[in-house]
Protein backbone atom coordinates (compact mmCIF):
# COMPACT_ATOMS: atom_id res chain seq x y z
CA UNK A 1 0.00 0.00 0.00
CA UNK A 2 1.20 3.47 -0.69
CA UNK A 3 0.04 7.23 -0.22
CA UNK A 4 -3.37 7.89 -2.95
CA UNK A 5 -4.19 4.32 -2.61
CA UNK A 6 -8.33 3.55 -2.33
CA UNK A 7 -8.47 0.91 -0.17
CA UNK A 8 -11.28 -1.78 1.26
CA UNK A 9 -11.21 -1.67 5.32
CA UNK A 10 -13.87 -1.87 8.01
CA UNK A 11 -14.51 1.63 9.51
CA UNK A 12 -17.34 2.78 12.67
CA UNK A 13 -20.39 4.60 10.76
CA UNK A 14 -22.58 7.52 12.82
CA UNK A 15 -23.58 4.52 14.89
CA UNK A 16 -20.46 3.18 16.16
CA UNK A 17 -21.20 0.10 14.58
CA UNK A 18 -18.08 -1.37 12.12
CA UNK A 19 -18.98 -1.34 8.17
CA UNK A 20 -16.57 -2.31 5.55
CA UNK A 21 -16.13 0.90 3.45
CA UNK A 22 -13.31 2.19 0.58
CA UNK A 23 -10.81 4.95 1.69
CA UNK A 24 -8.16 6.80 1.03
CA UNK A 25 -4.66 5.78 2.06
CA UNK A 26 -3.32 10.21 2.91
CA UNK A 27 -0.14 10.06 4.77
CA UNK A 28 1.83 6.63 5.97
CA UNK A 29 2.45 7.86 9.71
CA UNK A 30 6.41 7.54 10.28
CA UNK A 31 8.49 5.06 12.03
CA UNK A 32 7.07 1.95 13.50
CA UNK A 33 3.28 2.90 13.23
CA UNK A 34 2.95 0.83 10.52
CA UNK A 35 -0.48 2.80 9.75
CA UNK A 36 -1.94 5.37 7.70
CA UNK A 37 -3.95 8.48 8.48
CA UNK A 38 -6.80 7.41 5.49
CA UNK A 39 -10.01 9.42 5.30
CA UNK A 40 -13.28 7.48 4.27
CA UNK A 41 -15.59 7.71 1.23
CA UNK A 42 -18.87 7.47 1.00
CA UNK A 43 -21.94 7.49 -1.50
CA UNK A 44 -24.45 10.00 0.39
CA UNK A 45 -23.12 12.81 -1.28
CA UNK A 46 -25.23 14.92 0.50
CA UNK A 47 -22.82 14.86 3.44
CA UNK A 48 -20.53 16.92 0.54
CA UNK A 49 -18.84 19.41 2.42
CA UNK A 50 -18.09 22.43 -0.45
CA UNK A 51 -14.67 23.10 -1.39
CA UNK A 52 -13.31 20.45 1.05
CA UNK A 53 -14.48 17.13 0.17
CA UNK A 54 -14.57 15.68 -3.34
CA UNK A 55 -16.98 13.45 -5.46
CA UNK A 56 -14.76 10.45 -7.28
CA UNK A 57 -16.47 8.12 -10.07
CA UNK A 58 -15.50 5.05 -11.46
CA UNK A 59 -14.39 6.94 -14.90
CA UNK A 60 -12.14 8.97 -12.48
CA UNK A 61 -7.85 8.49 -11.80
CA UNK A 62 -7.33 4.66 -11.44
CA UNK A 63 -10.82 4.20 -9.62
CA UNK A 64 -12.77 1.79 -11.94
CA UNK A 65 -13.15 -0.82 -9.51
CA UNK A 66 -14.99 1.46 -7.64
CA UNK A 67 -18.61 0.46 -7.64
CA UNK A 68 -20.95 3.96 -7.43
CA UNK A 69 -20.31 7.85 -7.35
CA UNK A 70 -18.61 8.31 -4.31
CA UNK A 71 -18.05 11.06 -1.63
CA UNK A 72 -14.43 11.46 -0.59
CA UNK A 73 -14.91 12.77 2.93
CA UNK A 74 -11.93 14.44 4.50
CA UNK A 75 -13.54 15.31 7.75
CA UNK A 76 -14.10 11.25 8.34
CA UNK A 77 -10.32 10.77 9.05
CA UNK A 78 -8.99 7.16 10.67
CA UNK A 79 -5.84 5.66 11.11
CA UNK A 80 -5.54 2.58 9.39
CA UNK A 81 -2.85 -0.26 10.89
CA UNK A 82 -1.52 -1.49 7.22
CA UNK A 83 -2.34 -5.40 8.61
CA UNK A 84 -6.30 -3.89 8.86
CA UNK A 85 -6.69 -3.82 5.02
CA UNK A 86 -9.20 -5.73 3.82
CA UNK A 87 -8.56 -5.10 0.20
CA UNK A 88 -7.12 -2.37 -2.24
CA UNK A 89 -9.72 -0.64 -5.22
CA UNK A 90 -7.73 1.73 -7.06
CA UNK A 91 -5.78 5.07 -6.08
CA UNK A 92 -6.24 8.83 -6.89
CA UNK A 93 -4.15 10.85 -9.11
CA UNK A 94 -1.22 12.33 -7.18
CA UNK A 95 -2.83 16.11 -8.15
CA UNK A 96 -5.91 14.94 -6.57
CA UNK A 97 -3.42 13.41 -3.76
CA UNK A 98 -2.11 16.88 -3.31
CA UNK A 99 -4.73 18.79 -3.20
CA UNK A 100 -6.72 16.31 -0.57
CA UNK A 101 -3.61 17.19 1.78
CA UNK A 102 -3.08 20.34 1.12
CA UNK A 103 -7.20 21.56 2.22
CA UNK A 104 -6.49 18.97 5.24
CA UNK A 105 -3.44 21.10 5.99
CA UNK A 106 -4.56 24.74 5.26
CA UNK A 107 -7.98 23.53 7.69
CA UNK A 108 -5.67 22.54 10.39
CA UNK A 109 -3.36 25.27 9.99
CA UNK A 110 -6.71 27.70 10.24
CA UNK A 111 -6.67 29.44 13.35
CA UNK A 112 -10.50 29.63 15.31
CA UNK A 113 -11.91 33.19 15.68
């Protein structure tokens, strides 16, 4: 697995309750984690979250395993042990890779008011 990688592993919905879901391999965390920090993607595009998330289809990057229109949710952020992966779908363009991180980065770098 590697940084832009869409990948099949079981994540807590609104509920709590574990479903298996695709999502977005972000940043490997360093040393010995042996993890990612992977946001998740989801079809109720409603949740869409303007100018921060983004809406991937099948036709898009390397993503035609993917099965529907899909929500990529950066505000539903996990980290992933690599041994938790169920399976691997596809993977983002690295400009869609960079700009992911870089609205993660300028939102955490925001200061409140």
């Amino acid at each position: 697995m590697k940084e832009g990688d869409v990948i099949v592993v079981y994540l807590k919905d609104t509920e709590g309750q574990l479903k298996l879901r695709p999502a977005v391999c972000l940043r490997q965390l360093p040393h010995n984690y042996h993890a990612f920090i992977a946001c998740g993607l989801t079809t109720r595009l409603q949740y869409c979250v303007e100018g921060f998330d983004e809406i991937v289809t099948p036709q898009d990057d390397n993503l035609e395993r993917l099965r529907e229109i899909s929500l990529i949710r950066l505000g539903f952020l996990s980290q992933i042990q690599i041994d938790e992966i169920v399976g691997h779908i596809g993977s983002i363009s690295e400009e869609r890779h960079k700009r992911l991180l870089k609205k993660l980065s300028d939102y955490l770098e925001k200061v409140s008011e």
